[in-house]
PDB file of N, CA and C in Angstrom:
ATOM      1  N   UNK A   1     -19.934  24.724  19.307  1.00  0.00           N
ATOM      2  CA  UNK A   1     -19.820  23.977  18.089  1.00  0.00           C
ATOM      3  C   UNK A   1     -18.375  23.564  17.805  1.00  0.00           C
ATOM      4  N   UNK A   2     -17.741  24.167  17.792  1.00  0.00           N
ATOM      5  CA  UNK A   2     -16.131  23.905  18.172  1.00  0.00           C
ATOM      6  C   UNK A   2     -15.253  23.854  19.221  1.00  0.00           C
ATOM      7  N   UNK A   3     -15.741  23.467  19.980  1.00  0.00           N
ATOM      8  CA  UNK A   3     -15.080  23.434  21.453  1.00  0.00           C
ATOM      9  C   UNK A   3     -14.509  22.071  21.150  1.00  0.00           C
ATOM     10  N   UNK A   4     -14.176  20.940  20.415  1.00  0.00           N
ATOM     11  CA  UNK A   4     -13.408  20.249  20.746  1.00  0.00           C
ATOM     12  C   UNK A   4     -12.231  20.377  19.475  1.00  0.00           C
ATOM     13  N   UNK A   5     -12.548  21.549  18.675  1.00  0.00           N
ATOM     14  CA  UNK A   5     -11.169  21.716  17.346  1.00  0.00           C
ATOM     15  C   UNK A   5     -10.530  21.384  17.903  1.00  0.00           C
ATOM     16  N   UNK A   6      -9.287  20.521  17.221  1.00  0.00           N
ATOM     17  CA  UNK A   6      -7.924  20.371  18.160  1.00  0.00           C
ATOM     18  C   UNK A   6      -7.152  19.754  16.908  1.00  0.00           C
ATOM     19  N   UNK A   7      -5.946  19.819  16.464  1.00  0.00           N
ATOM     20  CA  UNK A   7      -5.154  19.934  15.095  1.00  0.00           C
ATOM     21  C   UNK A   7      -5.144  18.385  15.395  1.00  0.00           C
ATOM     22  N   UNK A   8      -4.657  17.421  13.873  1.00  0.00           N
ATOM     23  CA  UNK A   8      -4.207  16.406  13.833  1.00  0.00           C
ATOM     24  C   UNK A   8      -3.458  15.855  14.460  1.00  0.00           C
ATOM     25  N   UNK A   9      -3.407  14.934  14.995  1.00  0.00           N
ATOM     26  CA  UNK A   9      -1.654  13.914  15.246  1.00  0.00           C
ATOM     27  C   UNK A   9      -1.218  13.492  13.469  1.00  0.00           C
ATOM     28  N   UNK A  10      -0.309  14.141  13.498  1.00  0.00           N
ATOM     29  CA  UNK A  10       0.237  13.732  12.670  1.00  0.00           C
ATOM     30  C   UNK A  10       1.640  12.583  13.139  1.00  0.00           C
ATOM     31  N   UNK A  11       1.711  11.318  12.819  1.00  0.00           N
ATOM     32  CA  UNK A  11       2.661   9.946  12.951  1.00  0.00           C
ATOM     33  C   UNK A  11       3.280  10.134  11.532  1.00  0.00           C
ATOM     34  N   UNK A  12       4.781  10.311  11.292  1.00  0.00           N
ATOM     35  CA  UNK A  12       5.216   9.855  10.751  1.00  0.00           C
ATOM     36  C   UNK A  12       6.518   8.599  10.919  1.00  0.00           C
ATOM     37  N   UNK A  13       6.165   7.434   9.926  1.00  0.00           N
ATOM     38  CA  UNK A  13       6.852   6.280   9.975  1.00  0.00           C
ATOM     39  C   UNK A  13       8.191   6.072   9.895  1.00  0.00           C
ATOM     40  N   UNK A  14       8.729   5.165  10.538  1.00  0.00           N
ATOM     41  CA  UNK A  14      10.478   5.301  10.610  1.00  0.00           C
ATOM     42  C   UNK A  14      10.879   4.897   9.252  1.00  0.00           C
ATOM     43  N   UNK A  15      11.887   5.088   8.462  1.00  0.00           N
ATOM     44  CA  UNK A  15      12.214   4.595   7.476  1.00  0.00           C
ATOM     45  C   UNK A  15      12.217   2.757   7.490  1.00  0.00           C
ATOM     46  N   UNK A  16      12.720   2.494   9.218  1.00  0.00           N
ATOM     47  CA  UNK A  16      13.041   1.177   9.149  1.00  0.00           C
ATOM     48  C   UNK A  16      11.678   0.278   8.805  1.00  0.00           C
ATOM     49  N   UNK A  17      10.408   0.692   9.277  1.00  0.00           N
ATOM     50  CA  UNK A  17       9.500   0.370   9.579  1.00  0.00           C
ATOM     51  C   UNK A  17       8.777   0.215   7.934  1.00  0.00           C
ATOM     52  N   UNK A  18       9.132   1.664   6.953  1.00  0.00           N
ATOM     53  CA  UNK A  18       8.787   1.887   5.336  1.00  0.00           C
ATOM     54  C   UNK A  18       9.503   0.688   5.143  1.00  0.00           C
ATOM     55  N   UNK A  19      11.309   0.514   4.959  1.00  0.00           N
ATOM     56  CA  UNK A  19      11.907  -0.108   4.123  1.00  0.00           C
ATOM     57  C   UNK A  19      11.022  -1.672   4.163  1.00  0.00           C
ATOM     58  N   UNK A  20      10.939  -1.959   5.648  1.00  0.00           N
ATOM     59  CA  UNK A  20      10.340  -3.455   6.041  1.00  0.00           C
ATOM     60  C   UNK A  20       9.404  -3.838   5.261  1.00  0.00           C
ATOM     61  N   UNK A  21       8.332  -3.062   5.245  1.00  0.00           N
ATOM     62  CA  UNK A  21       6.556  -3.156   4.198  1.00  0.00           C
ATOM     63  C   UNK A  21       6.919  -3.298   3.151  1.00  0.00           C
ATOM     64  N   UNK A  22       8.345  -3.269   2.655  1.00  0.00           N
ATOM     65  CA  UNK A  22       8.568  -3.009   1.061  1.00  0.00           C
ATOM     66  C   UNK A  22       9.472  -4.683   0.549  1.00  0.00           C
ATOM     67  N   UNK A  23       9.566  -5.367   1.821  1.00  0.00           N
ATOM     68  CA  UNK A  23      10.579  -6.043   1.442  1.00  0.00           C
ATOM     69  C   UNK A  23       9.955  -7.443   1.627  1.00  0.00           C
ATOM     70  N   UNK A  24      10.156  -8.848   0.967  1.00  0.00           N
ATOM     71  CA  UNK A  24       9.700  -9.856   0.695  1.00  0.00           C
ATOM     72  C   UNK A  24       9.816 -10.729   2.241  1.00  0.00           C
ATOM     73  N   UNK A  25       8.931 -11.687   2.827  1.00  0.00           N
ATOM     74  CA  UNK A  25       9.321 -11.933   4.310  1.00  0.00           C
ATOM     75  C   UNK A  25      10.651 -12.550   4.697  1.00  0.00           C
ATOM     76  N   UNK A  26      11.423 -13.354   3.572  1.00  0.00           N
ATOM     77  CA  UNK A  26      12.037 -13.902   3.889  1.00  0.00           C
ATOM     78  C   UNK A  26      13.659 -12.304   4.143  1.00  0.00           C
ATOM     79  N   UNK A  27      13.453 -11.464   3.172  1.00  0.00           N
ATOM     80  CA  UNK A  27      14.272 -10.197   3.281  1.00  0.00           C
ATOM     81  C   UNK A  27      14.301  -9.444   4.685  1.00  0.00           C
ATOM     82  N   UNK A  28      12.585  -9.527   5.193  1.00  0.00           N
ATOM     83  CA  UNK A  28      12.609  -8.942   6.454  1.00  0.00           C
ATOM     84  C   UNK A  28      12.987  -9.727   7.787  1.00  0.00           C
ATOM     85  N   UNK A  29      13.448 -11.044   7.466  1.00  0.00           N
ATOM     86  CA  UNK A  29      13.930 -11.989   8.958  1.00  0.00           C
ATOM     87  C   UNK A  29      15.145 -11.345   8.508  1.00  0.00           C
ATOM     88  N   UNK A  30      16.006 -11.202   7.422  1.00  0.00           N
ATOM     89  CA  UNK A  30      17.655 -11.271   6.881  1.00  0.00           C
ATOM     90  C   UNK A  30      17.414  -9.633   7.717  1.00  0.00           C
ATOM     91  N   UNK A  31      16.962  -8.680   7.641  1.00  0.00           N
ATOM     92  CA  UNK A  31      17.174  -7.706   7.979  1.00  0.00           C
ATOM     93  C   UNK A  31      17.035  -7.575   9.349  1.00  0.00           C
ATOM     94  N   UNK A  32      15.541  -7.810   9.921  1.00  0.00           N
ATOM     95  CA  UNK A  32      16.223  -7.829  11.080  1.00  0.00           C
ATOM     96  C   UNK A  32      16.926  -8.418  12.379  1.00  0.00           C
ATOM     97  N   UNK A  33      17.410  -9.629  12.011  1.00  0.00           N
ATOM     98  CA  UNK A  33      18.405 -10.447  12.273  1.00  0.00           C
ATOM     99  C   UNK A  33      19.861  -9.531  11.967  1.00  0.00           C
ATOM    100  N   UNK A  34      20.227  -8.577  10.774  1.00  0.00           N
ATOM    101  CA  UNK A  34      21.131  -7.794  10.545  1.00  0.00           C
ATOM    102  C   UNK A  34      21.236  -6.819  12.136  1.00  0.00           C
ATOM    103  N   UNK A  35      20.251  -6.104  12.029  1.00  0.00           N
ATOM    104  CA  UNK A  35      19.799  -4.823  12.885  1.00  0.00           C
ATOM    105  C   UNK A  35      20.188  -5.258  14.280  1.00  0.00           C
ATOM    106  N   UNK A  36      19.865  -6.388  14.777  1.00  0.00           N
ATOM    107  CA  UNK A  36      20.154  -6.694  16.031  1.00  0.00           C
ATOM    108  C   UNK A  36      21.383  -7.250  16.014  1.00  0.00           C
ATOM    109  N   UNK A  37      21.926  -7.746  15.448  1.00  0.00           N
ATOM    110  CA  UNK A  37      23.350  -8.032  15.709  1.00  0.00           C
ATOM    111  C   UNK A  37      24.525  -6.984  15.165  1.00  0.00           C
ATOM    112  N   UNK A  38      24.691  -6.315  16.360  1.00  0.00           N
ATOM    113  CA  UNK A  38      25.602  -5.177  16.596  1.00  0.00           C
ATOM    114  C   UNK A  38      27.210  -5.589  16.314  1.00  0.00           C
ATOM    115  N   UNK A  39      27.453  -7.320  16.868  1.00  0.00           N
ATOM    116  CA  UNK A  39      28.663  -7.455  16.908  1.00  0.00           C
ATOM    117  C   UNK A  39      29.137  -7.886  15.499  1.00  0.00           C
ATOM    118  N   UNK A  40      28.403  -8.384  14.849  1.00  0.00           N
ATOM    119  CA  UNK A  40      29.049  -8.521  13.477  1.00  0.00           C
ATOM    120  C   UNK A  40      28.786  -7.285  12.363  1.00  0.00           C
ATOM    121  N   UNK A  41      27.884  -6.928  12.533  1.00  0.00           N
ATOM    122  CA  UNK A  41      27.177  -5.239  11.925  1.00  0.00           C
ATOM    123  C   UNK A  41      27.503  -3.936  12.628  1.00  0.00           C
ATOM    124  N   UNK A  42      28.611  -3.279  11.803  1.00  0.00           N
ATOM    125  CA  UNK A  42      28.475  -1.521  12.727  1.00  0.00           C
ATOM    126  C   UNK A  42      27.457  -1.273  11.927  1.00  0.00           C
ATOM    127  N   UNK A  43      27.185  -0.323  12.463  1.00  0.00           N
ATOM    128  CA  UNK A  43      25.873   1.109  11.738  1.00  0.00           C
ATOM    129  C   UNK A  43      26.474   1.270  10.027  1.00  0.00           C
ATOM    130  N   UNK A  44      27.920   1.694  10.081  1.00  0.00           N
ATOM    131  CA  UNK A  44      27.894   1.960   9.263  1.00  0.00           C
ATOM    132  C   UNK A  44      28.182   0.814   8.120  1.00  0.00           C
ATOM    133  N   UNK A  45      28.775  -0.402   8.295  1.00  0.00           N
ATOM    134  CA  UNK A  45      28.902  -1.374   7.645  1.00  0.00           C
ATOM    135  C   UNK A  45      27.353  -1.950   6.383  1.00  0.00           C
ATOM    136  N   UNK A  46      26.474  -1.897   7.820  1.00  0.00           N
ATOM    137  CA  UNK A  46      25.173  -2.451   7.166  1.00  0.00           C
ATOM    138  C   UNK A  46      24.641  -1.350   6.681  1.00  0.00           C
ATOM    139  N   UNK A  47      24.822  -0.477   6.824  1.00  0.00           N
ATOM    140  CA  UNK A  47      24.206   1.245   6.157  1.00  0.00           C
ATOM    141  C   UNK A  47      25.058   1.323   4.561  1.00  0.00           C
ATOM    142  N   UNK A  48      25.810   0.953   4.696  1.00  0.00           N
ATOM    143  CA  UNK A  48      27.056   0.783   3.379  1.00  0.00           C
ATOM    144  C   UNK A  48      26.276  -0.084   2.023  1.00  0.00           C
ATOM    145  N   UNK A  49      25.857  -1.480   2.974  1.00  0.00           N
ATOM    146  CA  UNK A  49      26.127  -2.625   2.230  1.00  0.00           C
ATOM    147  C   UNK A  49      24.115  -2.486   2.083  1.00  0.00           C
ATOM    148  N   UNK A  50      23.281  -2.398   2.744  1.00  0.00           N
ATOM    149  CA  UNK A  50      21.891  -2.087   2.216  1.00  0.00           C
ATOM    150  C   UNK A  50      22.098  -0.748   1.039  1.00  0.00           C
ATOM    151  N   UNK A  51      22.879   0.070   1.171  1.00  0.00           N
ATOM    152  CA  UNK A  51      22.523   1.461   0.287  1.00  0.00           C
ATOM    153  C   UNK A  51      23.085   0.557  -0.843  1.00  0.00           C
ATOM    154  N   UNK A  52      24.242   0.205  -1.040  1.00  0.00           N
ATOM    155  CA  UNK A  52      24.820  -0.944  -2.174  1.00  0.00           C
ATOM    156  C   UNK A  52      23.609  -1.769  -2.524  1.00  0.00           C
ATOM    157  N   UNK A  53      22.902  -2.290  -1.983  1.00  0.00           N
ATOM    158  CA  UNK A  53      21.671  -3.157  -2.544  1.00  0.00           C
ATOM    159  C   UNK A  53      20.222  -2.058  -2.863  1.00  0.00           C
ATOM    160  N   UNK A  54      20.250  -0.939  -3.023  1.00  0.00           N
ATOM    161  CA  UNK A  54      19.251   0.073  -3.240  1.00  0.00           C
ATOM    162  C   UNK A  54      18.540   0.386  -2.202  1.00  0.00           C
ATOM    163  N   UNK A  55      18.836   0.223  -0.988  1.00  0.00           N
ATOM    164  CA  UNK A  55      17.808  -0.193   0.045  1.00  0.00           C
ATOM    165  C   UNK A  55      18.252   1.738   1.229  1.00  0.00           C
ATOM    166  N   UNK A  56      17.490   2.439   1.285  1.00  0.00           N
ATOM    167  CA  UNK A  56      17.766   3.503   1.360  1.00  0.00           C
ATOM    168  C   UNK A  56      17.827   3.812   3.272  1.00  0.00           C
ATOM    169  N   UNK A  57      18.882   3.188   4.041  1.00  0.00           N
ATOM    170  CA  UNK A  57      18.880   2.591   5.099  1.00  0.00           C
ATOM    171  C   UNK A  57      20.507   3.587   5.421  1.00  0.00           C
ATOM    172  N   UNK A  58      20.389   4.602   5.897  1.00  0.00           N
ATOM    173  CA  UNK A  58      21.731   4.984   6.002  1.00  0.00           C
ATOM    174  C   UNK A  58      22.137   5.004   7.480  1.00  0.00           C
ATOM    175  N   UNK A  59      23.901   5.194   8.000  1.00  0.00           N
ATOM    176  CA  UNK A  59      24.209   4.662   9.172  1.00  0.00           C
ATOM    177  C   UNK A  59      23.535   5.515  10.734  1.00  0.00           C
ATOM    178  N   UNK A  60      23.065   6.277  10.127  1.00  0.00           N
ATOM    179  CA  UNK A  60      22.206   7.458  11.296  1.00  0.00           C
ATOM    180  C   UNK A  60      21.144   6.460  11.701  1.00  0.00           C
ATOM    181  N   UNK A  61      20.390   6.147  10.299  1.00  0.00           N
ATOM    182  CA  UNK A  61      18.744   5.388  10.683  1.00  0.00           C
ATOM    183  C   UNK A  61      18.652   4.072  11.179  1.00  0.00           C
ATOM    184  N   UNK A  62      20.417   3.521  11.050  1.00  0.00           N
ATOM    185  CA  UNK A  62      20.490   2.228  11.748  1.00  0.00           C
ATOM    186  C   UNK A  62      20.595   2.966  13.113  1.00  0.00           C
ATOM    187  N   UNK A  63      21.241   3.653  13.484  1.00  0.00           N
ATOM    188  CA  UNK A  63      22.262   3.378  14.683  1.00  0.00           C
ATOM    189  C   UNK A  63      20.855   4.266  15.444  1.00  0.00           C
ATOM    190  N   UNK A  64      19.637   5.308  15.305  1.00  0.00           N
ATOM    191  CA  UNK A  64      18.773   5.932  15.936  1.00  0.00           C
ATOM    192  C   UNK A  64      18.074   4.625  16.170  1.00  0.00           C
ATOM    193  N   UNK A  65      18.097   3.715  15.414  1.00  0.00           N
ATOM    194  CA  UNK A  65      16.858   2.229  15.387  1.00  0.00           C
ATOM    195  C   UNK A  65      17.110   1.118  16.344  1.00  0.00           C
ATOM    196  N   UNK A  66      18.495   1.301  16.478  1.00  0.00           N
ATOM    197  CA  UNK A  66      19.349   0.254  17.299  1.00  0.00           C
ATOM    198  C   UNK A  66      19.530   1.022  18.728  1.00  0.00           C
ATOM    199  N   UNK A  67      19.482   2.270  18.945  1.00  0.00           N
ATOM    200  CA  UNK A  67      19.363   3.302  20.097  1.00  0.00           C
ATOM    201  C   UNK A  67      18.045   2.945  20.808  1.00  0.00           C
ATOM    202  N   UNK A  68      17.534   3.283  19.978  1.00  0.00           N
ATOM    203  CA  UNK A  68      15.818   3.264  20.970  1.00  0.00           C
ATOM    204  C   UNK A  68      14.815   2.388  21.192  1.00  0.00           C
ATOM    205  N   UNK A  69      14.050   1.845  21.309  1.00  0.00           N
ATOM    206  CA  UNK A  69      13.382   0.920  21.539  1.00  0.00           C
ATOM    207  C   UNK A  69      12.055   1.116  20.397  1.00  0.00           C
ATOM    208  N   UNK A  70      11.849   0.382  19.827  1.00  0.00           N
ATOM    209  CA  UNK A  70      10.553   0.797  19.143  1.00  0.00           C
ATOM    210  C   UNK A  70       9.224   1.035  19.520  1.00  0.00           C
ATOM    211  N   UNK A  71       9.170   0.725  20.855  1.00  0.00           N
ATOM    212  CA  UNK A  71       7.901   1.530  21.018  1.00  0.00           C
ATOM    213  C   UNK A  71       7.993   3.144  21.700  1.00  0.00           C
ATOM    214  N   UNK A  72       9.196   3.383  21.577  1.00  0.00           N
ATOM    215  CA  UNK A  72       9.759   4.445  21.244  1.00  0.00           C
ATOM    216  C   UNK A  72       9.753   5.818  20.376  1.00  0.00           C
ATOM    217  N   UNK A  73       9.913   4.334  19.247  1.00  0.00           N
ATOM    218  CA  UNK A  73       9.963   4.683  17.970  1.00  0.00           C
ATOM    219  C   UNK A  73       8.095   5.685  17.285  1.00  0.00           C
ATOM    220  N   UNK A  74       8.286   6.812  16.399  1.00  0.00           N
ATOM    221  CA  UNK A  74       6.966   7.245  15.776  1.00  0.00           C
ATOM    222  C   UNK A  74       6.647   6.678  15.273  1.00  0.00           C
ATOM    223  N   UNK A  75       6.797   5.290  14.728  1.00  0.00           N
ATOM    224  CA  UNK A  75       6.009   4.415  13.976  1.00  0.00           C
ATOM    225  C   UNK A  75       5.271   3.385  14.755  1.00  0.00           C
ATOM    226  N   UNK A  76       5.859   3.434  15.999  1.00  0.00           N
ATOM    227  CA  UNK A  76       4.527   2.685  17.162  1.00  0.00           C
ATOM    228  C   UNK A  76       4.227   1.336  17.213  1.00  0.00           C
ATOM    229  N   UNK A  77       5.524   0.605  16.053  1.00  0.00           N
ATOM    230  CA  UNK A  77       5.371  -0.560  15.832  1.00  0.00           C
ATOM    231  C   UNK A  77       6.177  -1.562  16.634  1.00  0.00           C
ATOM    232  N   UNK A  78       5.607  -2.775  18.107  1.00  0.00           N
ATOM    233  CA  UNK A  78       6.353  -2.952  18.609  1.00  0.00           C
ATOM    234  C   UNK A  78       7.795  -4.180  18.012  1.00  0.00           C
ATOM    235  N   UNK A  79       7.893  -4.285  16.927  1.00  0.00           N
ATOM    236  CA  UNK A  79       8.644  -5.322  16.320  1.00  0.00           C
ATOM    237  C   UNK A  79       9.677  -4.815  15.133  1.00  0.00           C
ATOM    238  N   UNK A  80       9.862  -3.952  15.170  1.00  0.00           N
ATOM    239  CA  UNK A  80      10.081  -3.321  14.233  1.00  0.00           C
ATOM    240  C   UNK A  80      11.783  -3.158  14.424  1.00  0.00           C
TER     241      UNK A  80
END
């Protein structure tokens, strides 16, 4: 009767992936157009200047987002 119990997957979502769902479309091209351009954006510049706009994006969650690839990423989202 229980031979297949087996605990949840639990997925939790990247912040980058939360902040995105939250933000109007034209906010989410400005952002990630930000994210990929490394040479005019450090981590911490755009981590600075989103936390200045309320946007809860700090220079760790850029620079882990800009590290890895998103399908990588626990949020599984390939665009992200």
């Amino acid at each position: 009767m229980l031979e297949d119990l087996t605990p949840p997957v639990r997925v939790f979502p990247c912040m980058i992936r939360t902040v995105l769902g939250n933000l109007s479309t034209d906010d989410q091209k400005i952002l990630r157009t930000a994210l990929a351009d490394r040479d005019a954006w450090s981590h911490r510049a755009l981590g600075k200047a989103l936390t200045e706009r309320g946007i809860p994006l700090g220079e760790k969650i850029i620079r882990d987002r800009r590290d890895r690839p998103c399908d990588d990423c626990v949020c599984r989202v390939e665009s992200c």
